[in-house]
N, C-alpha and C. Protein backbone atom coordinates (compact mmCIF):
# COMPACT_ATOMS: atom_id res chain seq x y z
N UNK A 1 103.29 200.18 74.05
CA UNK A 1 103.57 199.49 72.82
C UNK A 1 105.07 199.33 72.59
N UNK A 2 105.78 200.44 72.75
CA UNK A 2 107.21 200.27 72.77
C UNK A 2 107.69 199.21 72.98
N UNK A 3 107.55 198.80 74.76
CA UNK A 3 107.80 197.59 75.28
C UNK A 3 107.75 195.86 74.79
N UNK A 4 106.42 195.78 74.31
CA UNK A 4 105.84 195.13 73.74
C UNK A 4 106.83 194.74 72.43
N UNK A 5 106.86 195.65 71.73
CA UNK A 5 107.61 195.46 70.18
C UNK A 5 109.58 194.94 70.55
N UNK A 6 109.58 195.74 71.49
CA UNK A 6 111.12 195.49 72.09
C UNK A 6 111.34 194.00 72.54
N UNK A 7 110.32 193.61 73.26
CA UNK A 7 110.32 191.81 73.91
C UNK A 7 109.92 191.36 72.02
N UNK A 8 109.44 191.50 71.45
CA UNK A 8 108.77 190.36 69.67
C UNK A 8 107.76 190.26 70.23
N UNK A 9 107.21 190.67 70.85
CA UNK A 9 105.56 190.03 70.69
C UNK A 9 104.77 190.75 70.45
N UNK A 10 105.20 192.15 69.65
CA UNK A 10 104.46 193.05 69.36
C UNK A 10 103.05 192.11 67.69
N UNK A 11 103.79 190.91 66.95
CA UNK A 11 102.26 190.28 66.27
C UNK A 11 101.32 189.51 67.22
N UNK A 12 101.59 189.06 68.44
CA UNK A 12 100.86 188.55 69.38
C UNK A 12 99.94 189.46 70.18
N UNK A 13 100.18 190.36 70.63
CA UNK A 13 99.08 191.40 72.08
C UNK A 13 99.77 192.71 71.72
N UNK A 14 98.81 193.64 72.40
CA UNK A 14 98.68 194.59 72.05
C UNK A 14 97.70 195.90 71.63
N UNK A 15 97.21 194.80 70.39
CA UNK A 15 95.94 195.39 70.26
C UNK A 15 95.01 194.50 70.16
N UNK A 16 93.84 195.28 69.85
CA UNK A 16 92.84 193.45 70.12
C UNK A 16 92.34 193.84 68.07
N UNK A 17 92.86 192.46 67.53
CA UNK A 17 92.83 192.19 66.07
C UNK A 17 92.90 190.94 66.09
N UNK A 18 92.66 190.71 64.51
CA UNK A 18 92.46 189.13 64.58
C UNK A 18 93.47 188.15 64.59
N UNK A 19 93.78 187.25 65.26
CA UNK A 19 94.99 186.41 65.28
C UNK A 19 95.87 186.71 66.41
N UNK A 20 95.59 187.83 67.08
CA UNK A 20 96.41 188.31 68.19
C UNK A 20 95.09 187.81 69.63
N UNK A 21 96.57 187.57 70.83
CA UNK A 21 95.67 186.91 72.37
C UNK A 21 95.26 188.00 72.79
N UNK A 22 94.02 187.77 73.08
CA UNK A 22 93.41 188.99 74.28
C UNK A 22 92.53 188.78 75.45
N UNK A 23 93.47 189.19 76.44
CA UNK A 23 92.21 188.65 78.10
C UNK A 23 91.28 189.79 78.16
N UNK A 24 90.42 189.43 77.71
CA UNK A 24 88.82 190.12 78.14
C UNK A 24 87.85 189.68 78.73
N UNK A 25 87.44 190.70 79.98
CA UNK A 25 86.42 190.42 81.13
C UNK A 25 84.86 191.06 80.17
N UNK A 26 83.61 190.11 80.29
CA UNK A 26 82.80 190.63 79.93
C UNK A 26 82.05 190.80 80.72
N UNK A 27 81.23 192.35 81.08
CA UNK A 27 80.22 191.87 81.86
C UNK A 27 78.88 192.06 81.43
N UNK A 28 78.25 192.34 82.16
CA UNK A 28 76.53 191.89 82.15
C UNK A 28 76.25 193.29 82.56
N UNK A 29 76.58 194.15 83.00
CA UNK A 29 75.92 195.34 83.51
C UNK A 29 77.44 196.69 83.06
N UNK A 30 76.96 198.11 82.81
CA UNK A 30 78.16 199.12 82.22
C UNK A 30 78.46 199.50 83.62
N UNK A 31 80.22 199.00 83.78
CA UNK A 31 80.47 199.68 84.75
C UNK A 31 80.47 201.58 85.09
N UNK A 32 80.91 201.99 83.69
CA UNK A 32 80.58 203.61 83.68
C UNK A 32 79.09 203.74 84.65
N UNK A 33 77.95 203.70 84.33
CA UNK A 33 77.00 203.72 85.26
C UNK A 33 77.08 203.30 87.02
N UNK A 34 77.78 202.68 86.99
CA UNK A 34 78.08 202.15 88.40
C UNK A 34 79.52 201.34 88.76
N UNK A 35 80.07 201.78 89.29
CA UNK A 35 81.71 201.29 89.26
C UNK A 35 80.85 199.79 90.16
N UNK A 36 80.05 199.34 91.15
CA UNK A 36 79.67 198.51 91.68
C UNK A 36 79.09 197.01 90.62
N UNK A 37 79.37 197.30 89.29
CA UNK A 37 78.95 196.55 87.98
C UNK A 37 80.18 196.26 87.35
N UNK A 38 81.51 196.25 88.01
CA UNK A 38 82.14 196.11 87.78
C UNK A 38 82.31 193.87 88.26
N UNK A 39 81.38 194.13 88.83
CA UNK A 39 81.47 192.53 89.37
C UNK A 39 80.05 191.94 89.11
N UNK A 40 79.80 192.02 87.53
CA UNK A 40 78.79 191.52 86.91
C UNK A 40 78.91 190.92 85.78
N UNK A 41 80.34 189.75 86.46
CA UNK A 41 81.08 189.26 84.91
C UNK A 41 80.01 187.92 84.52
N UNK A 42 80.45 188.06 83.54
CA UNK A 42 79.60 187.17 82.65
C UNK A 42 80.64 186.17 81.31
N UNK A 43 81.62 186.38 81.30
CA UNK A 43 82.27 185.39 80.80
C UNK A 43 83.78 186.28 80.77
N UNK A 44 84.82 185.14 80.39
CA UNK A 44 86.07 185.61 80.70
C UNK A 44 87.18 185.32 79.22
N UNK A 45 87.86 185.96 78.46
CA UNK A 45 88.79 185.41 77.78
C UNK A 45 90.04 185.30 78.29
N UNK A 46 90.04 184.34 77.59
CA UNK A 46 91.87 184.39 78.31
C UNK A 46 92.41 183.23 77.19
N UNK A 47 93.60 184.22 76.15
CA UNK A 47 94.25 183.53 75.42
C UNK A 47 93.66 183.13 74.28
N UNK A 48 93.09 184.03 73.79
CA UNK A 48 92.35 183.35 73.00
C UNK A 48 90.56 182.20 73.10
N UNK A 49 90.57 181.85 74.21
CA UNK A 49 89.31 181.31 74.72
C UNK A 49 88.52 181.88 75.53
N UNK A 50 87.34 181.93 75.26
CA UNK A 50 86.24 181.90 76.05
C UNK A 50 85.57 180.82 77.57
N UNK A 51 85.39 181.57 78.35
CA UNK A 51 85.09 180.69 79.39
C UNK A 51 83.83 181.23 80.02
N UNK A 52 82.89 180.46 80.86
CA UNK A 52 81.72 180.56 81.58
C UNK A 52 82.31 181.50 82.77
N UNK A 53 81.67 182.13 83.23
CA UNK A 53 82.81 182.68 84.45
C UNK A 53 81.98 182.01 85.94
N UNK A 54 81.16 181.34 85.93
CA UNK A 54 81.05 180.77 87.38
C UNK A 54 81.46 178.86 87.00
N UNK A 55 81.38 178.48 85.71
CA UNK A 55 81.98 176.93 85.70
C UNK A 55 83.21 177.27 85.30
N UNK A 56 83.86 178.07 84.15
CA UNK A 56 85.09 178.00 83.83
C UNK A 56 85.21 177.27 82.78
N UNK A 57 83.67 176.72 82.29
CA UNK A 57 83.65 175.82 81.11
C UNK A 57 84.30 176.56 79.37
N UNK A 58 84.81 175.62 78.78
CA UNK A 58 85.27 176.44 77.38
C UNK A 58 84.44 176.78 76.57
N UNK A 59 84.07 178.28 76.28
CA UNK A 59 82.57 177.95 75.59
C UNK A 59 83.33 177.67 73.81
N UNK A 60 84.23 178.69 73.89
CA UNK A 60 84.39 178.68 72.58
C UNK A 60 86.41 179.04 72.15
N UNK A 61 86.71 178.40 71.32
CA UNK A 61 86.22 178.16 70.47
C UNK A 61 85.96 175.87 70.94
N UNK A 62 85.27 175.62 70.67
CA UNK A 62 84.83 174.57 71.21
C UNK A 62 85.65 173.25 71.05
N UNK A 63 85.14 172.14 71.96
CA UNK A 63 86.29 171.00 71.89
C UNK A 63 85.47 170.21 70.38
């Protein structure tokens, strides 16, 4: 966090809240149970958007 606040972009990332970017992998299966479920993604954020993770389509927030 230090870092973060030192560059200004500590109201942008950081933590995941509302109005702030966050890349989040979702998956479909708990990797805790199996580190091998770690490649059971099921959609991707990045930046604020949502994406399909085998089209890459935008699911949300939508055109």
């Amino acid at each position: 966090m230090k870092l973060i606040k030192g560059i200004g972009r500590d109201a942008e990332i950081g933590t995941l809240e509302a109005g702030k970017y966050a890349d989040i992998l979702i998956l479909e299966k708990n990797p805790l149970e199996n580190i091998q479920n770690t490649t059971s993604l099921l959609y991707v954020m990045k930046n604020g958007r949502l994406y399909d993770d085998e089209t890459l389509k935008e699911i949300w927030p939508g055109k």
